[in-house]
PDB file of N, CA and C in Angstrom:
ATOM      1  N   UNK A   1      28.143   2.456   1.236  1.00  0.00           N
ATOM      2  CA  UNK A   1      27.071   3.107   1.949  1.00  0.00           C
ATOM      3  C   UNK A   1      27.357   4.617   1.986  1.00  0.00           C
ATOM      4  N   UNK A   2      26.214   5.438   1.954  1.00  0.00           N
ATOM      5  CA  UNK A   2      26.641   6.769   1.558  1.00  0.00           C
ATOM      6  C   UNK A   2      25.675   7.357   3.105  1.00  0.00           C
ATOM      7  N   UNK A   3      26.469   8.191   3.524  1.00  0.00           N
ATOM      8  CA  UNK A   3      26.231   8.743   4.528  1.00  0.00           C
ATOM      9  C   UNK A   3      25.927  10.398   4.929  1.00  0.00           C
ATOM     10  N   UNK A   4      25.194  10.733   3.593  1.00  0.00           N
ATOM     11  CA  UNK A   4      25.016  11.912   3.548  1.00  0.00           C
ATOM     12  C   UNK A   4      23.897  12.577   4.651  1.00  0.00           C
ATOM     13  N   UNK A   5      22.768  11.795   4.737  1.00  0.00           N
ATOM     14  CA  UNK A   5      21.687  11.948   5.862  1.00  0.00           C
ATOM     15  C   UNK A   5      22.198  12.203   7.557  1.00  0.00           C
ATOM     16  N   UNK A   6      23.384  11.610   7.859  1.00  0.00           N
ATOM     17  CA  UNK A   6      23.714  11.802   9.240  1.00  0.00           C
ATOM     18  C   UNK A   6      24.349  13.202   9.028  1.00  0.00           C
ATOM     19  N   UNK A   7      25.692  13.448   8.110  1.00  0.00           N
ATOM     20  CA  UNK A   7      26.324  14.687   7.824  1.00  0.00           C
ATOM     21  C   UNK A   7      25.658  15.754   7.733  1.00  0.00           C
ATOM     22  N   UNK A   8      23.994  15.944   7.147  1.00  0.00           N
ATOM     23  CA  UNK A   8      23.850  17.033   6.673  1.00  0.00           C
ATOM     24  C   UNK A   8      22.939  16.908   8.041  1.00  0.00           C
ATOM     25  N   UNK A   9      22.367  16.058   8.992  1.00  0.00           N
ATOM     26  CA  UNK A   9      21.831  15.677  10.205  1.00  0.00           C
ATOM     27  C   UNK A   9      22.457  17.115  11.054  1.00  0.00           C
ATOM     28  N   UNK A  10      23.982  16.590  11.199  1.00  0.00           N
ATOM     29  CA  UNK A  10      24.883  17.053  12.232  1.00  0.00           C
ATOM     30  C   UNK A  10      25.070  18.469  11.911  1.00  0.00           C
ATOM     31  N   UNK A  11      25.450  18.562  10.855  1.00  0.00           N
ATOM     32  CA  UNK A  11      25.584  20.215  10.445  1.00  0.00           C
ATOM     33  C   UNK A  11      24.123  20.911  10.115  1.00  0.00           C
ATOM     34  N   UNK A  12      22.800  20.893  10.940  1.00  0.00           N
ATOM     35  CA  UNK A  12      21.887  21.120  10.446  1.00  0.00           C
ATOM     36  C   UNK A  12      21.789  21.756   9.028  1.00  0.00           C
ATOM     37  N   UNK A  13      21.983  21.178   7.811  1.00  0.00           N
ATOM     38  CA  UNK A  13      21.882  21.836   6.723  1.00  0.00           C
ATOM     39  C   UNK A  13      20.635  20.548   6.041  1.00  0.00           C
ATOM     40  N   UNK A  14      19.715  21.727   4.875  1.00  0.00           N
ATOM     41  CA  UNK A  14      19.176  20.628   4.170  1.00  0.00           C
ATOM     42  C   UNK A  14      19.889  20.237   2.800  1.00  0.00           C
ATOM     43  N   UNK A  15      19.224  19.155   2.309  1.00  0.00           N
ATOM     44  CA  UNK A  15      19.928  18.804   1.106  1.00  0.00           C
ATOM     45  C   UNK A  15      19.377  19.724  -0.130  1.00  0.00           C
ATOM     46  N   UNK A  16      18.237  20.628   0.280  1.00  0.00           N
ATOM     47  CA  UNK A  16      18.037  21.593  -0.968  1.00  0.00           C
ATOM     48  C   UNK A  16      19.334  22.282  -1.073  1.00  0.00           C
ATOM     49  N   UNK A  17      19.769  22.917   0.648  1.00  0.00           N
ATOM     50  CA  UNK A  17      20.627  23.721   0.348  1.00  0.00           C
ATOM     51  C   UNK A  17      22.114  23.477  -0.040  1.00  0.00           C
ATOM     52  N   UNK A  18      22.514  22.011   0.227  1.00  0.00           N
ATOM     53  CA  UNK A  18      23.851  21.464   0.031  1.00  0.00           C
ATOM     54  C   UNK A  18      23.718  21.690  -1.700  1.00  0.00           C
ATOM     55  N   UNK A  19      22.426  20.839  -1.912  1.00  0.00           N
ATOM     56  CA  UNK A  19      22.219  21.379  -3.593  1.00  0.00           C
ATOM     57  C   UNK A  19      22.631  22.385  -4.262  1.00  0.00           C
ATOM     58  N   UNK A  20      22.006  23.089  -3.694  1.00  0.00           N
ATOM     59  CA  UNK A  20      22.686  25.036  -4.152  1.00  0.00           C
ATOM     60  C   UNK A  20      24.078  25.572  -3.999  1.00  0.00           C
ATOM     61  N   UNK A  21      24.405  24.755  -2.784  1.00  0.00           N
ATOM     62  CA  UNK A  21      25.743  25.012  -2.162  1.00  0.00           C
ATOM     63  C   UNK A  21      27.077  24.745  -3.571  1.00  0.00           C
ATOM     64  N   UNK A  22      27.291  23.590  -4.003  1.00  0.00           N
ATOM     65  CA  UNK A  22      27.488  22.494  -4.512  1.00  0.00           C
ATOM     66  C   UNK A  22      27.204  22.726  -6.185  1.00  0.00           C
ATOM     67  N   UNK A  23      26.083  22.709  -6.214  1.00  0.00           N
ATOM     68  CA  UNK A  23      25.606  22.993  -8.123  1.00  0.00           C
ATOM     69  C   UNK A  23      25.237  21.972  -8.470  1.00  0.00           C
ATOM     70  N   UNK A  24      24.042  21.513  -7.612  1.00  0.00           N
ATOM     71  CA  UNK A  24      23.932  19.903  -8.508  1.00  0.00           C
ATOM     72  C   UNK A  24      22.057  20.116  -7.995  1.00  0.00           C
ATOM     73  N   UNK A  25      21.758  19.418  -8.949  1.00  0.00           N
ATOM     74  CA  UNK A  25      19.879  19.304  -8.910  1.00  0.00           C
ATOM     75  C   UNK A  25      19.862  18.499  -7.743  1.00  0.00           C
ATOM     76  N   UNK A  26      18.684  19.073  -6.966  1.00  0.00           N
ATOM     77  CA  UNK A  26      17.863  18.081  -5.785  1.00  0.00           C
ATOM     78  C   UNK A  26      17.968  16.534  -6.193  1.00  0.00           C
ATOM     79  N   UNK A  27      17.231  16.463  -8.108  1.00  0.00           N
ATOM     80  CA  UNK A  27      17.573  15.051  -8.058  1.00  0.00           C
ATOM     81  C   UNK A  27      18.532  13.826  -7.703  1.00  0.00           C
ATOM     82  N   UNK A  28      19.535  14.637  -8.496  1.00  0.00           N
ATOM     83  CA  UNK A  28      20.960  14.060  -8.683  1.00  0.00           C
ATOM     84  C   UNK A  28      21.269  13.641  -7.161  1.00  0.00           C
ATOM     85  N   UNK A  29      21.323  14.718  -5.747  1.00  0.00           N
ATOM     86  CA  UNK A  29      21.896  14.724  -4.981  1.00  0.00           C
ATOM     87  C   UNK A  29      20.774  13.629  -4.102  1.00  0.00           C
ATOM     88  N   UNK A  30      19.720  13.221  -4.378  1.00  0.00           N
ATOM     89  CA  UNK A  30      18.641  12.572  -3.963  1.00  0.00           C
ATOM     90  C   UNK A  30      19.439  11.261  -4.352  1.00  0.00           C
ATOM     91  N   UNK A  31      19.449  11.246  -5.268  1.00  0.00           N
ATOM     92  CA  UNK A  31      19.875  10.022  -5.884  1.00  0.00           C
ATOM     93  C   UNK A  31      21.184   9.144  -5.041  1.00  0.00           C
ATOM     94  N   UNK A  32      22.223  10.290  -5.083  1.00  0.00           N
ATOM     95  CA  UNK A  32      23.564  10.132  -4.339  1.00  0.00           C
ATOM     96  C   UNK A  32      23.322   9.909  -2.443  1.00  0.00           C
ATOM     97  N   UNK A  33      22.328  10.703  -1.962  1.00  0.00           N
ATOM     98  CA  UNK A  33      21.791  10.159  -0.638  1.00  0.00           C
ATOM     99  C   UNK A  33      20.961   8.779  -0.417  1.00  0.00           C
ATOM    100  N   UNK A  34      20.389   8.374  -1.361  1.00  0.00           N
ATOM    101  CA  UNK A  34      19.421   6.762  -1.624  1.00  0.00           C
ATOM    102  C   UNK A  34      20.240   5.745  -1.853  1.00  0.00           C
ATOM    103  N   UNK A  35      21.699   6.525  -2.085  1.00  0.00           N
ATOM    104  CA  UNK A  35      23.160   4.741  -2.259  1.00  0.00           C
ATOM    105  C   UNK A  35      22.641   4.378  -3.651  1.00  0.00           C
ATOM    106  N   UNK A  36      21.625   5.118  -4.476  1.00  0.00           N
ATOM    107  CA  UNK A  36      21.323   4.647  -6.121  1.00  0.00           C
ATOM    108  C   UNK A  36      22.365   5.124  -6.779  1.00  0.00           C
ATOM    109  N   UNK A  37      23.274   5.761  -6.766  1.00  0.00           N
ATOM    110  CA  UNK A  37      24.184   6.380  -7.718  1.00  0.00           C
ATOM    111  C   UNK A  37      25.365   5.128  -7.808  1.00  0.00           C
ATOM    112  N   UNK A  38      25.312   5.207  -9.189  1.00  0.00           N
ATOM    113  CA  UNK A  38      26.452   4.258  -9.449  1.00  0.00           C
ATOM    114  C   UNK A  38      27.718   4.583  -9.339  1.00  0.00           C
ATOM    115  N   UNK A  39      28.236   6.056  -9.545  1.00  0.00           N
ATOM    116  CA  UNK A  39      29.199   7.122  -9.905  1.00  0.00           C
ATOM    117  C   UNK A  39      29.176   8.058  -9.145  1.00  0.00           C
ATOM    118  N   UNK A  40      30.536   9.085  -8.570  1.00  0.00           N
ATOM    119  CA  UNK A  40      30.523  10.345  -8.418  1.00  0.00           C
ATOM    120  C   UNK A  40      31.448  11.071  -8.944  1.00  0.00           C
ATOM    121  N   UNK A  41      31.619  12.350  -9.253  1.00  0.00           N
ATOM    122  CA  UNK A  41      33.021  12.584  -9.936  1.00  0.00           C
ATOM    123  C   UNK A  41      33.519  12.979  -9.035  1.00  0.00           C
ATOM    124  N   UNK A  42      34.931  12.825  -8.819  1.00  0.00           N
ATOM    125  CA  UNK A  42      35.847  13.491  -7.818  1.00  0.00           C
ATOM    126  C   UNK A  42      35.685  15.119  -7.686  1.00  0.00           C
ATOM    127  N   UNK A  43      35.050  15.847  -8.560  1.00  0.00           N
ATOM    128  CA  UNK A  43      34.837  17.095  -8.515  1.00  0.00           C
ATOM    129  C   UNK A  43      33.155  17.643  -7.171  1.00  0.00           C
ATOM    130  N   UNK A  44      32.933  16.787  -7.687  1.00  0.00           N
ATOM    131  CA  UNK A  44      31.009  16.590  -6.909  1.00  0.00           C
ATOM    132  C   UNK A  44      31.680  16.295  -5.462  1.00  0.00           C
ATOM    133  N   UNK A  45      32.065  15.232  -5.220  1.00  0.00           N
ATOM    134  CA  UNK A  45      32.839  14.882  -3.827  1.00  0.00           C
ATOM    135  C   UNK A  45      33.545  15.931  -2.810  1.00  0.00           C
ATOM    136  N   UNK A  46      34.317  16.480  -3.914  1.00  0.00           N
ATOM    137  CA  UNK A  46      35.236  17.430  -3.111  1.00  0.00           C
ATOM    138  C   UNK A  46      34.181  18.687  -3.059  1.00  0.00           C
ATOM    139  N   UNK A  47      33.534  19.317  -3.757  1.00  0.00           N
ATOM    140  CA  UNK A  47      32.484  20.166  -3.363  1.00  0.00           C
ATOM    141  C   UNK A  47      31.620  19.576  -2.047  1.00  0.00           C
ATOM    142  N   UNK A  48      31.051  18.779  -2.008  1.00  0.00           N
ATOM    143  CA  UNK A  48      30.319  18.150  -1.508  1.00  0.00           C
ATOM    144  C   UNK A  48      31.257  18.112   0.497  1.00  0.00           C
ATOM    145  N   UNK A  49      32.406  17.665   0.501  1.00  0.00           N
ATOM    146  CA  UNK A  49      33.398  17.603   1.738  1.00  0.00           C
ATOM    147  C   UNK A  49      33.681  18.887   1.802  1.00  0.00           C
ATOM    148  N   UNK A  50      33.868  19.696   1.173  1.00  0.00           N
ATOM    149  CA  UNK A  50      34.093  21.554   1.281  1.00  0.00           C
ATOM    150  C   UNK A  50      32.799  21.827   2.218  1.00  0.00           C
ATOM    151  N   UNK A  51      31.542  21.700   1.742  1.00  0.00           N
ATOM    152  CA  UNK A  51      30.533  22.823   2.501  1.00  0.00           C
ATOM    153  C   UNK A  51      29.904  21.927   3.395  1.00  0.00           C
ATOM    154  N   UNK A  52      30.016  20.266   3.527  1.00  0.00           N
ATOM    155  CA  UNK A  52      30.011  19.813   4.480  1.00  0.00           C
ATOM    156  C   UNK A  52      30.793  19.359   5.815  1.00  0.00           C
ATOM    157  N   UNK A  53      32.599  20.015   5.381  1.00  0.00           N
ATOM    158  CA  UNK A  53      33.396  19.658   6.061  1.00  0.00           C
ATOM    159  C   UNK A  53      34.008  19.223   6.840  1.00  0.00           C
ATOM    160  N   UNK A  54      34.018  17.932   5.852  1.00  0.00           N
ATOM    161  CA  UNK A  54      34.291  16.533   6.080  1.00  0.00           C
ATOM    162  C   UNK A  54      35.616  15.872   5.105  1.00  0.00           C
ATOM    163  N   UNK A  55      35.815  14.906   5.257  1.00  0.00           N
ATOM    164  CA  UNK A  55      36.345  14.203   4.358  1.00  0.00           C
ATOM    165  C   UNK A  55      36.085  13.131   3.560  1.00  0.00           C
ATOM    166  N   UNK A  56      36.157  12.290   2.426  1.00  0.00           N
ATOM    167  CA  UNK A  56      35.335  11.550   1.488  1.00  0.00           C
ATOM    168  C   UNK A  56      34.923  10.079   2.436  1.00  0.00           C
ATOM    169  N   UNK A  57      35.950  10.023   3.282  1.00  0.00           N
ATOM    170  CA  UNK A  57      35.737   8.770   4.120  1.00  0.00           C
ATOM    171  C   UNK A  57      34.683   8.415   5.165  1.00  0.00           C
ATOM    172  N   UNK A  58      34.181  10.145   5.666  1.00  0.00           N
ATOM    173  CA  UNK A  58      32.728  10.553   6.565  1.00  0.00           C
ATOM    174  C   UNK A  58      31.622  10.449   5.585  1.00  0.00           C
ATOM    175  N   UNK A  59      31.977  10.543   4.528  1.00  0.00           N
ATOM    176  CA  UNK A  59      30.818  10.625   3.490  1.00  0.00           C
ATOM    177  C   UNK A  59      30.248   9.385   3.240  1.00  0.00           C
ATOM    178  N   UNK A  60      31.331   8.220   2.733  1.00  0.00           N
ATOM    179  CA  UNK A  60      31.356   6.740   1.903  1.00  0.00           C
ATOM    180  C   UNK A  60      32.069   6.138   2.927  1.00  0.00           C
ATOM    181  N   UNK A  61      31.294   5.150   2.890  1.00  0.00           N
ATOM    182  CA  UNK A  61      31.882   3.284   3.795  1.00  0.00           C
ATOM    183  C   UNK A  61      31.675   2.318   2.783  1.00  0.00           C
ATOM    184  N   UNK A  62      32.408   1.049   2.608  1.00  0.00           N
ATOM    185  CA  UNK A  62      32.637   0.378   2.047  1.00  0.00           C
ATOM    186  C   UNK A  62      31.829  -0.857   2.873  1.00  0.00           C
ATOM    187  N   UNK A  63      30.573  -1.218   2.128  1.00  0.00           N
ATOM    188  CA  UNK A  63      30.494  -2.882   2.510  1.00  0.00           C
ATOM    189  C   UNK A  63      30.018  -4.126   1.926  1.00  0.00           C
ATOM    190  N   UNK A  64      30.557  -4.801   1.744  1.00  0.00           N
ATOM    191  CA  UNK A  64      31.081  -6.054   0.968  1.00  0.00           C
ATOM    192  C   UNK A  64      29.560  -6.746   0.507  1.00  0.00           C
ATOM    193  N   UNK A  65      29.446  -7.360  -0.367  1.00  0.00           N
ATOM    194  CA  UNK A  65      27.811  -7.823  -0.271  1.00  0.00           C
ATOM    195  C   UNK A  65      27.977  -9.377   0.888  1.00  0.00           C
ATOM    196  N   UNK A  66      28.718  -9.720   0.872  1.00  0.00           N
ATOM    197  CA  UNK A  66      28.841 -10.592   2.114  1.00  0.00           C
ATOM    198  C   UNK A  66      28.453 -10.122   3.523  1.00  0.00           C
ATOM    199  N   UNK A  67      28.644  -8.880   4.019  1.00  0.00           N
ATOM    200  CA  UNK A  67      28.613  -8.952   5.091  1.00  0.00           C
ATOM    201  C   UNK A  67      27.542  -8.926   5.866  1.00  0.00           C
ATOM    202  N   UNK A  68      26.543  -9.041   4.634  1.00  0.00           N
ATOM    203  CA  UNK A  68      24.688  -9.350   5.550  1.00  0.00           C
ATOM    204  C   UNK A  68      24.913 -10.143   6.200  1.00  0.00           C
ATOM    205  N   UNK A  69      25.609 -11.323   5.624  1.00  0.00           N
ATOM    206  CA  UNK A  69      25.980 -12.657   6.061  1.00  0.00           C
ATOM    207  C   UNK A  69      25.746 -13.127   7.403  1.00  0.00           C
TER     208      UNK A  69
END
C-alpha cells in the first residue's frame, strides 16, 4: 500500500509539486500514488523521502493478499 496521499496531506504539498521536486512526470507519480506501479527505483524513493521527509517505511506498507480475509 502506498501512502503517498496522507504524506503529501500532512506536509501540505501537491503532487504536481513533489513532481517537480523529484523529476518525475505527474503521470508516473499518479501512477505510484494509485498502488498501480509495479516498480520503483531506489533512486525515485530516496528523492521522493528527501522532499517529503520521511522514510521508505512512511511511504510503503506491506499487505498480504490474505488479509481481506
Amino acid at each position: 500500500m502506498v501512502k503517498l496521499d496522507d504524506l503529501l496531506h500532512e506536509r501540505r504539498m501537491t503532487l504536481t509539486e513533489l513532481a517537480e521536486r523529484v523529476g518525475l512526470t505527474l503521470a508516473n507519480l499518479s501512477i505510484l500514488k494509485t498502488g498501480k506501479a509495479k516498480a520503483i527505483r531506489f533512486t525515485t524513493l530516496a528523492a521522493i523521502c528527501r522532499e517529503l521527509e520521511c522514510q521508505p517505511g512512511d511511504l510503503l506498507s506491506y499487505e498480504s493478499e490474505a488479509s481481506g480475509l
